[in-house]
PDB file of N, CA and C in Angstrom:
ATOM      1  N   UNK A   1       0.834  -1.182   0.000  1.00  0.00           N
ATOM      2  CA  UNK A   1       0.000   0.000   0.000  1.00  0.00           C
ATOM      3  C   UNK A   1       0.878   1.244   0.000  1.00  0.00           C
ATOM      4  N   UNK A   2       0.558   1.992  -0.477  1.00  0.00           N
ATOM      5  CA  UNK A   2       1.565   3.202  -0.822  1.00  0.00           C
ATOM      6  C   UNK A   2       0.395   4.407   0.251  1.00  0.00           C
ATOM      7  N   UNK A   3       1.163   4.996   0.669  1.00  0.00           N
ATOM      8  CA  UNK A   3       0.949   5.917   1.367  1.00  0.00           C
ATOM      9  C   UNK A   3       1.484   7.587   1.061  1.00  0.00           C
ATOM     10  N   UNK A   4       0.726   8.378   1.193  1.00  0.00           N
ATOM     11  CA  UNK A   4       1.287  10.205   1.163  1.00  0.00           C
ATOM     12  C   UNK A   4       1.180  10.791   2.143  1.00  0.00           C
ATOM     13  N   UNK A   5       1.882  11.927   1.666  1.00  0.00           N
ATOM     14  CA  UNK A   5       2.343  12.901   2.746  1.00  0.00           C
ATOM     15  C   UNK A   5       2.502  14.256   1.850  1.00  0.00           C
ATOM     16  N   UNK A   6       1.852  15.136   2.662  1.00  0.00           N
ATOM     17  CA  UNK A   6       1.674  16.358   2.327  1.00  0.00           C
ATOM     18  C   UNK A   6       2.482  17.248   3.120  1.00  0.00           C
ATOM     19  N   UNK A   7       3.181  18.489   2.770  1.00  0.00           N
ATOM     20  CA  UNK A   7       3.658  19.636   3.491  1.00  0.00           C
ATOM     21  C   UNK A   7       3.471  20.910   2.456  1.00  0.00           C
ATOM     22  N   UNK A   8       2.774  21.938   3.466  1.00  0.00           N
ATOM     23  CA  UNK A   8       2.527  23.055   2.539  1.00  0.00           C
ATOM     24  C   UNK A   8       3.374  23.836   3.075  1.00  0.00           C
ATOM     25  N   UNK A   9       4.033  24.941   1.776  1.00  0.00           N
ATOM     26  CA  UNK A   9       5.418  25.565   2.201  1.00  0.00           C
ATOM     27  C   UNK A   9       4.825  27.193   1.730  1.00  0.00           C
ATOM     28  N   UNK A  10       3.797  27.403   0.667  1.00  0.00           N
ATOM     29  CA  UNK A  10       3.474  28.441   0.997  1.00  0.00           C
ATOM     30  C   UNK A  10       1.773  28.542   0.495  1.00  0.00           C
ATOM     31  N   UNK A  11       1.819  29.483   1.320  1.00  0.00           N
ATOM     32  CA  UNK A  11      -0.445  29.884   0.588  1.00  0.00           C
ATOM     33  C   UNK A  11      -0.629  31.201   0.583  1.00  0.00           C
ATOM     34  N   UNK A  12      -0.617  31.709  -0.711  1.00  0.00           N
ATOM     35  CA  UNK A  12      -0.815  33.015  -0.758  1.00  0.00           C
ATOM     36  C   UNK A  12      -2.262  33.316  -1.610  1.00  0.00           C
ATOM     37  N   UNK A  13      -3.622  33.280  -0.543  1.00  0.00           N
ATOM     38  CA  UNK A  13      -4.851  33.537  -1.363  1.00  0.00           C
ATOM     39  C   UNK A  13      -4.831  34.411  -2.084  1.00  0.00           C
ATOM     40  N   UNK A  14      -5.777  34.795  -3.159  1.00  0.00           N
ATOM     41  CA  UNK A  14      -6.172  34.013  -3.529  1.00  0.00           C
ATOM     42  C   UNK A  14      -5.241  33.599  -4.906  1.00  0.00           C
ATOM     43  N   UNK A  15      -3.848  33.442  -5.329  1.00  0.00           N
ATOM     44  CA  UNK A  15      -3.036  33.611  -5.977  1.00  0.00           C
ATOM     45  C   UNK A  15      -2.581  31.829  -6.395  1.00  0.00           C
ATOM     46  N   UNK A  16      -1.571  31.799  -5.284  1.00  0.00           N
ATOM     47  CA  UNK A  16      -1.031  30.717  -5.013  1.00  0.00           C
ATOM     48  C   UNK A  16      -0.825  29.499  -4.126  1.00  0.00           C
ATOM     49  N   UNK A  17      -0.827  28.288  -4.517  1.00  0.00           N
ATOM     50  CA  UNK A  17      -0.282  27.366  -3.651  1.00  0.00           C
ATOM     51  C   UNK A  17       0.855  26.523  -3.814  1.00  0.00           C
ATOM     52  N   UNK A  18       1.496  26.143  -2.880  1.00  0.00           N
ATOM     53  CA  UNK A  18       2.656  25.449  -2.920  1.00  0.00           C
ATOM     54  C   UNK A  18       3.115  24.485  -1.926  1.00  0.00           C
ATOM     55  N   UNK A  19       3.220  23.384  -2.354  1.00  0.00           N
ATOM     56  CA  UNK A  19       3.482  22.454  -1.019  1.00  0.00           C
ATOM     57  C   UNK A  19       3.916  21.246  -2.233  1.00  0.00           C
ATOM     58  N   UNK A  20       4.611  20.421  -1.231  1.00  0.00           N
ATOM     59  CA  UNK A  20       5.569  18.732  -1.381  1.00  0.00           C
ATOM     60  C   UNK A  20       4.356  17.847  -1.308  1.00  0.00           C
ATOM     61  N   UNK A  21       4.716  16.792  -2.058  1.00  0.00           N
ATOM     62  CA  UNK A  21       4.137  15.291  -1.898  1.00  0.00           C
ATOM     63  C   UNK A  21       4.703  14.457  -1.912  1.00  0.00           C
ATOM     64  N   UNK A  22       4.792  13.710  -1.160  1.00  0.00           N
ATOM     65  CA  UNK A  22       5.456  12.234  -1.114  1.00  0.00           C
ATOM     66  C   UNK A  22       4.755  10.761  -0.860  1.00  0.00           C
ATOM     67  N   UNK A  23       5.302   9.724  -1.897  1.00  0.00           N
ATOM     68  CA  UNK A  23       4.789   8.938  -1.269  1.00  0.00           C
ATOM     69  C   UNK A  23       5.788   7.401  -0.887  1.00  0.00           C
ATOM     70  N   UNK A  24       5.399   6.777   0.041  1.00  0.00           N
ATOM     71  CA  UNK A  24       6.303   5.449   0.392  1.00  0.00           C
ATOM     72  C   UNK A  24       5.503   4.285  -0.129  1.00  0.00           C
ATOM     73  N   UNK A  25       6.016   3.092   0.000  1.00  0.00           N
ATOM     74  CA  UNK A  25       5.572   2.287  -0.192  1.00  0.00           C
ATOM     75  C   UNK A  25       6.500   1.333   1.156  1.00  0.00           C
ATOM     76  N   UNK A  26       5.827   0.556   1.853  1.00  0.00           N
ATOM     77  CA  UNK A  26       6.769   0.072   3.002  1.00  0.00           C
ATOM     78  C   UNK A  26       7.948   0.559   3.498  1.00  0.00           C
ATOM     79  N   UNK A  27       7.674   2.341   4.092  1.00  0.00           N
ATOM     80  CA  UNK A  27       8.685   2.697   4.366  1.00  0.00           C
ATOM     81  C   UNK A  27       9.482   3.225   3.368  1.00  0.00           C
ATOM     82  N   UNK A  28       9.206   3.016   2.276  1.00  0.00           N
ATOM     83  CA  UNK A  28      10.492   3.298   1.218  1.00  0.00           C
ATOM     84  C   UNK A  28      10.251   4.304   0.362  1.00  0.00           C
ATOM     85  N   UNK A  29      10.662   5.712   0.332  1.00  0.00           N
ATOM     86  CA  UNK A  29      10.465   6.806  -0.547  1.00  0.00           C
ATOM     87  C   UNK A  29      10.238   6.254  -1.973  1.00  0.00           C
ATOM     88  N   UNK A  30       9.249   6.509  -2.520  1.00  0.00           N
ATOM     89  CA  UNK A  30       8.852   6.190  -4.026  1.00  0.00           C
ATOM     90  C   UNK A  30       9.273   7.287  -5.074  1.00  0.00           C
ATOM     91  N   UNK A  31       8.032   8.592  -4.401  1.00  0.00           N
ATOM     92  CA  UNK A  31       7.830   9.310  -5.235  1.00  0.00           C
ATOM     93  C   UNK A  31       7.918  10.773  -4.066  1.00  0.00           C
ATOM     94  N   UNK A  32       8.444  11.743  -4.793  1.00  0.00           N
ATOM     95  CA  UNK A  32       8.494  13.090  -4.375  1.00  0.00           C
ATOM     96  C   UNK A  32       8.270  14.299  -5.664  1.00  0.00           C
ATOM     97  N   UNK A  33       7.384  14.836  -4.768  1.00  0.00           N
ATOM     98  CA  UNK A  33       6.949  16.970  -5.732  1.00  0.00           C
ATOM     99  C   UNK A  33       6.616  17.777  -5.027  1.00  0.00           C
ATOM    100  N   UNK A  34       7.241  18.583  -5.918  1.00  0.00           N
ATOM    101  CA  UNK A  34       6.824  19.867  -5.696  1.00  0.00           C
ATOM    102  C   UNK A  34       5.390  20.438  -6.418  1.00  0.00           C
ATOM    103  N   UNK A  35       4.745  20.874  -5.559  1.00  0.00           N
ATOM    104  CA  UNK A  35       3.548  21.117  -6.429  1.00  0.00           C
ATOM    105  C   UNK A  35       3.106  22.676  -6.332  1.00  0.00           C
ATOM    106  N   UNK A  36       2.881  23.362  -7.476  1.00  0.00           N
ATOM    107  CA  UNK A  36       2.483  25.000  -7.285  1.00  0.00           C
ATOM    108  C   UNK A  36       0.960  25.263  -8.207  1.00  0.00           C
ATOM    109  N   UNK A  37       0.143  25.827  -7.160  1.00  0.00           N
ATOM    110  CA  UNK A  37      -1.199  26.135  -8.022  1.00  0.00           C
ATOM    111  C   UNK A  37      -0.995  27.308  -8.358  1.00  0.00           C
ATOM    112  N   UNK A  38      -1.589  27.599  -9.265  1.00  0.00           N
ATOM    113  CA  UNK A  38      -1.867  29.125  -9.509  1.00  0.00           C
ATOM    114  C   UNK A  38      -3.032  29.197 -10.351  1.00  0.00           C
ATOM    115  N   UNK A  39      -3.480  30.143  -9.477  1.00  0.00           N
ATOM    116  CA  UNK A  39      -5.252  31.117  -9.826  1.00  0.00           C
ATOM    117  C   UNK A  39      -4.929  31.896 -10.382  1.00  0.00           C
ATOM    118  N   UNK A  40      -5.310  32.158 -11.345  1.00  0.00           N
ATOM    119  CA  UNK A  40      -5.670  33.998 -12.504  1.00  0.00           C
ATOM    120  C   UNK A  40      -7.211  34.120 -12.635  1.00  0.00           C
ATOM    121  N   UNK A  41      -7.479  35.380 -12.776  1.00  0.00           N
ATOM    122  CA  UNK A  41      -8.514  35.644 -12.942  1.00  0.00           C
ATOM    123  C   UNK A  41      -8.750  35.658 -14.828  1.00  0.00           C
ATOM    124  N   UNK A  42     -10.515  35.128 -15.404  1.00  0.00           N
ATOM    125  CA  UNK A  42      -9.677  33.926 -17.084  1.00  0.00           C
ATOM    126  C   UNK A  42     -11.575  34.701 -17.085  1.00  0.00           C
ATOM    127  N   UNK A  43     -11.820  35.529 -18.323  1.00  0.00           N
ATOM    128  CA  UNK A  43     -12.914  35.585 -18.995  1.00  0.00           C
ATOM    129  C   UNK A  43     -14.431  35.575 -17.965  1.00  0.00           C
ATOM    130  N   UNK A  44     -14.360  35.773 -16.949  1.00  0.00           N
ATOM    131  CA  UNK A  44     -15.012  36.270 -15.656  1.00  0.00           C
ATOM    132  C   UNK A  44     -15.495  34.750 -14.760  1.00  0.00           C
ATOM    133  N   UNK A  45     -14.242  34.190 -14.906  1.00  0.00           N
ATOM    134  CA  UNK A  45     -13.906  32.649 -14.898  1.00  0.00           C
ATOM    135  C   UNK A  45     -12.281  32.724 -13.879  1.00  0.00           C
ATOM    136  N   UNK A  46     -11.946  31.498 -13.065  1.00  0.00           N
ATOM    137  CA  UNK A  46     -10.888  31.571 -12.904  1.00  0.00           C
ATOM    138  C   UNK A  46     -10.037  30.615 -13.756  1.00  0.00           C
ATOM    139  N   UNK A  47      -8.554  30.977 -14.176  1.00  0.00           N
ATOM    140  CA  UNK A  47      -8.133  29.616 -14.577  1.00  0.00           C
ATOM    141  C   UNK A  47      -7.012  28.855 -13.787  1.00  0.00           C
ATOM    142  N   UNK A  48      -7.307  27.890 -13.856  1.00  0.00           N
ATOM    143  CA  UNK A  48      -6.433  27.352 -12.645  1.00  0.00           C
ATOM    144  C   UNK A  48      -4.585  26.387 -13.733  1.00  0.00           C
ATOM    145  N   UNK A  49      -3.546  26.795 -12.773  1.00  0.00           N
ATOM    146  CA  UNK A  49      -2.220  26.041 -13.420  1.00  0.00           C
ATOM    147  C   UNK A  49      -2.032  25.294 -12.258  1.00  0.00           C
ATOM    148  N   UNK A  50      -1.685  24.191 -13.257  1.00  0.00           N
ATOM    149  CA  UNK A  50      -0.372  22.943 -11.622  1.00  0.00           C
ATOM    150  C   UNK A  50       0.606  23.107 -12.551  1.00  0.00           C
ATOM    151  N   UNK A  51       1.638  23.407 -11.663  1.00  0.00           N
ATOM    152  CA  UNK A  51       2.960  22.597 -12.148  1.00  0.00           C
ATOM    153  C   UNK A  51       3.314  21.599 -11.151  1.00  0.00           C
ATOM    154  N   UNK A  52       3.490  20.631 -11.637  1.00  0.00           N
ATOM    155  CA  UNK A  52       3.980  19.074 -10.690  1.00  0.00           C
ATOM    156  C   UNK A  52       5.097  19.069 -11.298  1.00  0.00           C
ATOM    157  N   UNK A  53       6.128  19.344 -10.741  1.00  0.00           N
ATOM    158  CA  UNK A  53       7.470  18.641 -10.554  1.00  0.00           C
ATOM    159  C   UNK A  53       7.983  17.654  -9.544  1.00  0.00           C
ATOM    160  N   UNK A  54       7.465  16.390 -10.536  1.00  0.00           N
ATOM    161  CA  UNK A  54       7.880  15.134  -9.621  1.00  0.00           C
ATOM    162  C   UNK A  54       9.220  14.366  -9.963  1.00  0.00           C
ATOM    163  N   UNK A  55       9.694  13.427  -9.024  1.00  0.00           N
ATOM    164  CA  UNK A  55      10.771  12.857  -9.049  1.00  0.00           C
ATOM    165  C   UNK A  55      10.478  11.180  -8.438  1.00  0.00           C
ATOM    166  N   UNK A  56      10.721  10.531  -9.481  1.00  0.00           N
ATOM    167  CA  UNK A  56      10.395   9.005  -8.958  1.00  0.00           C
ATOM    168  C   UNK A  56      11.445   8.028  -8.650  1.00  0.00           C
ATOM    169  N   UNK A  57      11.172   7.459  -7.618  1.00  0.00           N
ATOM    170  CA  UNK A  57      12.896   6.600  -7.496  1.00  0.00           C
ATOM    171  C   UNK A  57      12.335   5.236  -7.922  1.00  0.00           C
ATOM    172  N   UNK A  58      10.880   5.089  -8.355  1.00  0.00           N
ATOM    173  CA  UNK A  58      10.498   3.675  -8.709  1.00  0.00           C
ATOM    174  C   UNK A  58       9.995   3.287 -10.486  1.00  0.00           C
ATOM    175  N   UNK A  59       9.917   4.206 -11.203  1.00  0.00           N
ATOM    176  CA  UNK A  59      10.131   4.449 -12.427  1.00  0.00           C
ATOM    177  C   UNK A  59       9.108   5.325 -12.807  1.00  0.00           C
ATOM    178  N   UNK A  60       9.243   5.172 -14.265  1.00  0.00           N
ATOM    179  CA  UNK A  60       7.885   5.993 -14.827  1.00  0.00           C
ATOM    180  C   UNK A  60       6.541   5.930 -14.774  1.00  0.00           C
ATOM    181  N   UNK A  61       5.989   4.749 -14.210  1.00  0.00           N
ATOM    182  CA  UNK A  61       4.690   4.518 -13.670  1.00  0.00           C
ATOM    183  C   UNK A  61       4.216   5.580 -12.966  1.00  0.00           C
ATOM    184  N   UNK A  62       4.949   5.868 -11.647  1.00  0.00           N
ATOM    185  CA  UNK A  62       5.060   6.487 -10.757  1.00  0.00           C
ATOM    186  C   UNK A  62       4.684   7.845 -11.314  1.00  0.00           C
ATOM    187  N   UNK A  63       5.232   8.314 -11.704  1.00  0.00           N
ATOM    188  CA  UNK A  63       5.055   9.736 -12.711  1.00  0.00           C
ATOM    189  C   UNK A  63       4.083   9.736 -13.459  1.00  0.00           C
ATOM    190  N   UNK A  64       3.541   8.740 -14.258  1.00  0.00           N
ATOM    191  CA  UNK A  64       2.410   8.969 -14.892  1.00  0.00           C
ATOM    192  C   UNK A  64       1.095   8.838 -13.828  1.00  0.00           C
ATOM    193  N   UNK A  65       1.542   8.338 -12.858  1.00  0.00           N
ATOM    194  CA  UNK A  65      -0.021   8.139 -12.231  1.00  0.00           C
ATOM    195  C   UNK A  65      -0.421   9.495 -11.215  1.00  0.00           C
ATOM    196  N   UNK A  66       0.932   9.962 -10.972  1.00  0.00           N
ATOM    197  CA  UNK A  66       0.940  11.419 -10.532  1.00  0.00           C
ATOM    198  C   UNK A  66       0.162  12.248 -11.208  1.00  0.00           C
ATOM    199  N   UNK A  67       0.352  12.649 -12.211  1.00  0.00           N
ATOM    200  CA  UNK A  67       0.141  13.199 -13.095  1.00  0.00           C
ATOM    201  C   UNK A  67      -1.768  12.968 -13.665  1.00  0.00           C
ATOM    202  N   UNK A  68      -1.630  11.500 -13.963  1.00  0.00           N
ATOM    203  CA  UNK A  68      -3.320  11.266 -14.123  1.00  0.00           C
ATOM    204  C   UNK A  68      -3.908  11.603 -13.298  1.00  0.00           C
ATOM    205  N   UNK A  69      -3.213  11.324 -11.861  1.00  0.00           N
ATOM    206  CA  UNK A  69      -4.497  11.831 -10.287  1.00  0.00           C
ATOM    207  C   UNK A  69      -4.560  13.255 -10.320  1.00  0.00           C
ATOM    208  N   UNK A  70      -4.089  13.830 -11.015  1.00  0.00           N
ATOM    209  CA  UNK A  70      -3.974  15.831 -10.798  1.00  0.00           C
ATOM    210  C   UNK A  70      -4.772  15.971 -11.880  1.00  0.00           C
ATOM    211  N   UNK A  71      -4.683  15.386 -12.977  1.00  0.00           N
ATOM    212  CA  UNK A  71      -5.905  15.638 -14.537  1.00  0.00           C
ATOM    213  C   UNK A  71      -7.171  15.104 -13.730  1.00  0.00           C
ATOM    214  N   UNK A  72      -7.435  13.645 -13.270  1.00  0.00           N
ATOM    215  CA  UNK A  72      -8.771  13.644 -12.929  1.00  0.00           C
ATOM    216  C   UNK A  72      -8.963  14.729 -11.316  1.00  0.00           C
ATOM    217  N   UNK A  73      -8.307  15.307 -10.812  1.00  0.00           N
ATOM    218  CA  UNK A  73      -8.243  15.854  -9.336  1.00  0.00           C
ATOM    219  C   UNK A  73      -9.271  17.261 -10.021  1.00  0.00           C
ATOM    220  N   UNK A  74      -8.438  17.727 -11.200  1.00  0.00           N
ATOM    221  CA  UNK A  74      -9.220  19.252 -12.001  1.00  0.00           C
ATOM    222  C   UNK A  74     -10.163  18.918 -12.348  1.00  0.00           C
ATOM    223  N   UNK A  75     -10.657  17.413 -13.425  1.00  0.00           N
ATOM    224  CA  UNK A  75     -12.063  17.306 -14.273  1.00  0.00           C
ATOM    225  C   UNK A  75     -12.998  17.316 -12.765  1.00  0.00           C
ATOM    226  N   UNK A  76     -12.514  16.551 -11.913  1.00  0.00           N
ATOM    227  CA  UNK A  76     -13.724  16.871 -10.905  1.00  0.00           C
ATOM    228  C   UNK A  76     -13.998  17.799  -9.975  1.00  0.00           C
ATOM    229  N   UNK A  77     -12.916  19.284 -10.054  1.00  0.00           N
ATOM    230  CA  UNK A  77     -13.165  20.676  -9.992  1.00  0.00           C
ATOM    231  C   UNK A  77     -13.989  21.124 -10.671  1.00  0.00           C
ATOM    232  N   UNK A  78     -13.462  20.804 -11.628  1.00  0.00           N
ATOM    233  CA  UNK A  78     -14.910  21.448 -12.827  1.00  0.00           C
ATOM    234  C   UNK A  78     -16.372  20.737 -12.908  1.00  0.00           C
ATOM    235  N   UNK A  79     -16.331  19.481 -12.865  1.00  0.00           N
ATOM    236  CA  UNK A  79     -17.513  19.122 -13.019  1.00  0.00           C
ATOM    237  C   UNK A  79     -18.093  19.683 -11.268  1.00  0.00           C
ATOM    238  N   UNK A  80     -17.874  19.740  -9.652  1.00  0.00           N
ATOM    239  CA  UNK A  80     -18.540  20.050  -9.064  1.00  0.00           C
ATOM    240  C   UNK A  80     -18.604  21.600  -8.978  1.00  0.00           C
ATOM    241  N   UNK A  81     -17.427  22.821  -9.788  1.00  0.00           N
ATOM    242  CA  UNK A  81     -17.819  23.952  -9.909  1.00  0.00           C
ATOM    243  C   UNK A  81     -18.988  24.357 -10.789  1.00  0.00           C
ATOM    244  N   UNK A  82     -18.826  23.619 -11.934  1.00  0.00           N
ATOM    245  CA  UNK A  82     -20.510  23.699 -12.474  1.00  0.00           C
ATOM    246  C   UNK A  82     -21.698  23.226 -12.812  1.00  0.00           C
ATOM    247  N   UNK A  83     -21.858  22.312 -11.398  1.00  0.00           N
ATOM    248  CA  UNK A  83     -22.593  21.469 -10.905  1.00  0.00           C
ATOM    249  C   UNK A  83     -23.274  20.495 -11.961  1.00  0.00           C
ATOM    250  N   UNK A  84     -22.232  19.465 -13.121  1.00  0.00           N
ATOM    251  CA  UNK A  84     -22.856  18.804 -13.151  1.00  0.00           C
ATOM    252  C   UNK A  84     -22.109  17.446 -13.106  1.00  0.00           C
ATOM    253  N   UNK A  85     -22.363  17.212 -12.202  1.00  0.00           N
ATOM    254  CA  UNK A  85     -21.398  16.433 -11.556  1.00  0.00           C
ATOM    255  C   UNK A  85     -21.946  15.182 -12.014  1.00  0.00           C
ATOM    256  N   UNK A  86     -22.861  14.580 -12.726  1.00  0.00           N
ATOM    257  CA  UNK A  86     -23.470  13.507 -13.534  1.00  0.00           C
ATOM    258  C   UNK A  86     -22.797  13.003 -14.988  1.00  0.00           C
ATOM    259  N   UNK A  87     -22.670  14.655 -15.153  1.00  0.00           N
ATOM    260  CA  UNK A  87     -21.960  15.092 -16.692  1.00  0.00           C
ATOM    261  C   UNK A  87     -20.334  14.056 -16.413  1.00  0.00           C
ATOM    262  N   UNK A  88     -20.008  13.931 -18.096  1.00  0.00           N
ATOM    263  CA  UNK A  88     -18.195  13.914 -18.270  1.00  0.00           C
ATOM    264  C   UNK A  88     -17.784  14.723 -18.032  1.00  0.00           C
ATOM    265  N   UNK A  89     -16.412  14.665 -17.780  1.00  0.00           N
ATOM    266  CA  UNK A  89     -15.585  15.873 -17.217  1.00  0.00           C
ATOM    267  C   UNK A  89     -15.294  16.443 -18.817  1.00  0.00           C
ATOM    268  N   UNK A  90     -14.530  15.205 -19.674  1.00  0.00           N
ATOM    269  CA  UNK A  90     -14.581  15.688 -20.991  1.00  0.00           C
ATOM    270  C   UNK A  90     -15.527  16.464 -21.333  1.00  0.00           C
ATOM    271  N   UNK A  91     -16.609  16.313 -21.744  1.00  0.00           N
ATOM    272  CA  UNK A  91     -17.278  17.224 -22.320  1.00  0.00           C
ATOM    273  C   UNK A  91     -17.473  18.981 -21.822  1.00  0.00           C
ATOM    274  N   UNK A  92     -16.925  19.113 -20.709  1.00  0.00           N
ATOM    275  CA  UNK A  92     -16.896  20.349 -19.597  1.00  0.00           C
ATOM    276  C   UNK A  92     -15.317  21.057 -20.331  1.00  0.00           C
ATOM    277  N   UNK A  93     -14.212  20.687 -20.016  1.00  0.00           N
ATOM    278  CA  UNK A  93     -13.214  21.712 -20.197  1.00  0.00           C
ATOM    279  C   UNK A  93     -11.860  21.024 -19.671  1.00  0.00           C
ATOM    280  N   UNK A  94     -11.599  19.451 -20.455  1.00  0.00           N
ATOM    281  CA  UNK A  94     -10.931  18.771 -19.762  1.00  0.00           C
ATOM    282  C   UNK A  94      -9.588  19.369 -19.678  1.00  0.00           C
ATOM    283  N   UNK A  95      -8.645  19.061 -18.464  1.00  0.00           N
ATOM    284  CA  UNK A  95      -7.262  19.556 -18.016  1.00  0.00           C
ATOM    285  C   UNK A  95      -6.709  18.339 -19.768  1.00  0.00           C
ATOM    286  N   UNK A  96      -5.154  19.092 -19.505  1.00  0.00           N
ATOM    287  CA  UNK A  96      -4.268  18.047 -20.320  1.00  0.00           C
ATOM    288  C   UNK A  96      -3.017  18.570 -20.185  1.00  0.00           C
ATOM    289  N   UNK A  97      -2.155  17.679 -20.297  1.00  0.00           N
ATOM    290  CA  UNK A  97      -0.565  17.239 -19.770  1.00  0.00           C
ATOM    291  C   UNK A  97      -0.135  17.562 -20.528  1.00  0.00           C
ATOM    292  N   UNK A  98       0.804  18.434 -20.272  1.00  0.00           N
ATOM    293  CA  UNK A  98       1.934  18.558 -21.760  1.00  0.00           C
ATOM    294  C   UNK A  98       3.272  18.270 -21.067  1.00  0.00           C
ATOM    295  N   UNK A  99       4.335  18.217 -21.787  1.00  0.00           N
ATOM    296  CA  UNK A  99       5.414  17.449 -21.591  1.00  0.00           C
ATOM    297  C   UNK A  99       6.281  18.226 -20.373  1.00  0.00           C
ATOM    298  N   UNK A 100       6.098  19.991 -20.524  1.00  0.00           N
ATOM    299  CA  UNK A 100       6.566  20.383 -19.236  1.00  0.00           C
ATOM    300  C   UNK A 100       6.484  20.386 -18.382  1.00  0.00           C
ATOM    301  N   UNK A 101       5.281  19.091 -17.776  1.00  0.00           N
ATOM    302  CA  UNK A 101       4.980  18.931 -15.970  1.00  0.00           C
ATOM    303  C   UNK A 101       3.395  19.516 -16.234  1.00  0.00           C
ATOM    304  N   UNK A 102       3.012  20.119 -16.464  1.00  0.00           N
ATOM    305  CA  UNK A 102       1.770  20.625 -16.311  1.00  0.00           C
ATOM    306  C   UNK A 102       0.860  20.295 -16.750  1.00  0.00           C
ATOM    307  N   UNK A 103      -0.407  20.317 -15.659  1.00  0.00           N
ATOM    308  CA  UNK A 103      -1.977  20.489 -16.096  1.00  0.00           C
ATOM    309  C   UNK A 103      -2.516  21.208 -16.330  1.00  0.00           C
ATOM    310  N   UNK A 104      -3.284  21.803 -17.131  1.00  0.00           N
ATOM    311  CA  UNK A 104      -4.138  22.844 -16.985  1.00  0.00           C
ATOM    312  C   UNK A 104      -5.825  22.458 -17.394  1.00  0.00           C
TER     313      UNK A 104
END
């Protein structure tokens, strides 16, 4: 069972967030990030950025599943910010990964 750990290093409403993730697996460091949100104000809308800068000591799995849990973490921002939470996230305003770490 793999386990996390969170530490937030800074919170500057309504702007930014920033905090570490880690996770073990029996004790044993797997996976570590840095993670930074950022809010802008987007077409009388907010738009939201992650940058995940992760580091895996157990391979690329590890990194991709990071990464998928932060894409579905946003589709279901959006689907309960505009309540239709029945709806696909696709069809709403899905996040997507590009090669520099980020969701949007």
């Amino acid at each position: 069972m793999n386990v996390g750990a969170h530490r937030y290093h800074l919170i500057e409403p309504p702007h930014r967030l920033v905090y570490c993730d880690s996770i073990q697996r029996k004790g044993q460091l797997m996976a570590i990030a840095v993670l930074t949100w950022v809010f802008e104000e987007s077409g009388g809308g907010t738009r939201i950025t992650v940058i995940d800068q992760v580091t895996s000591l157990a391979g690329q799995g590890m990194i991709d599943g990071h990464r998928n849990g932060h894409a579905k973490t946003l589709a279901q921002l959006v689907q309960w910010l505009t309540g239709a939470a029945g709806a696909d996230a696709r069809s709403l305003d899905e996040p997507t990964l590009h090669a520099g770490d980020e969701a949007r």
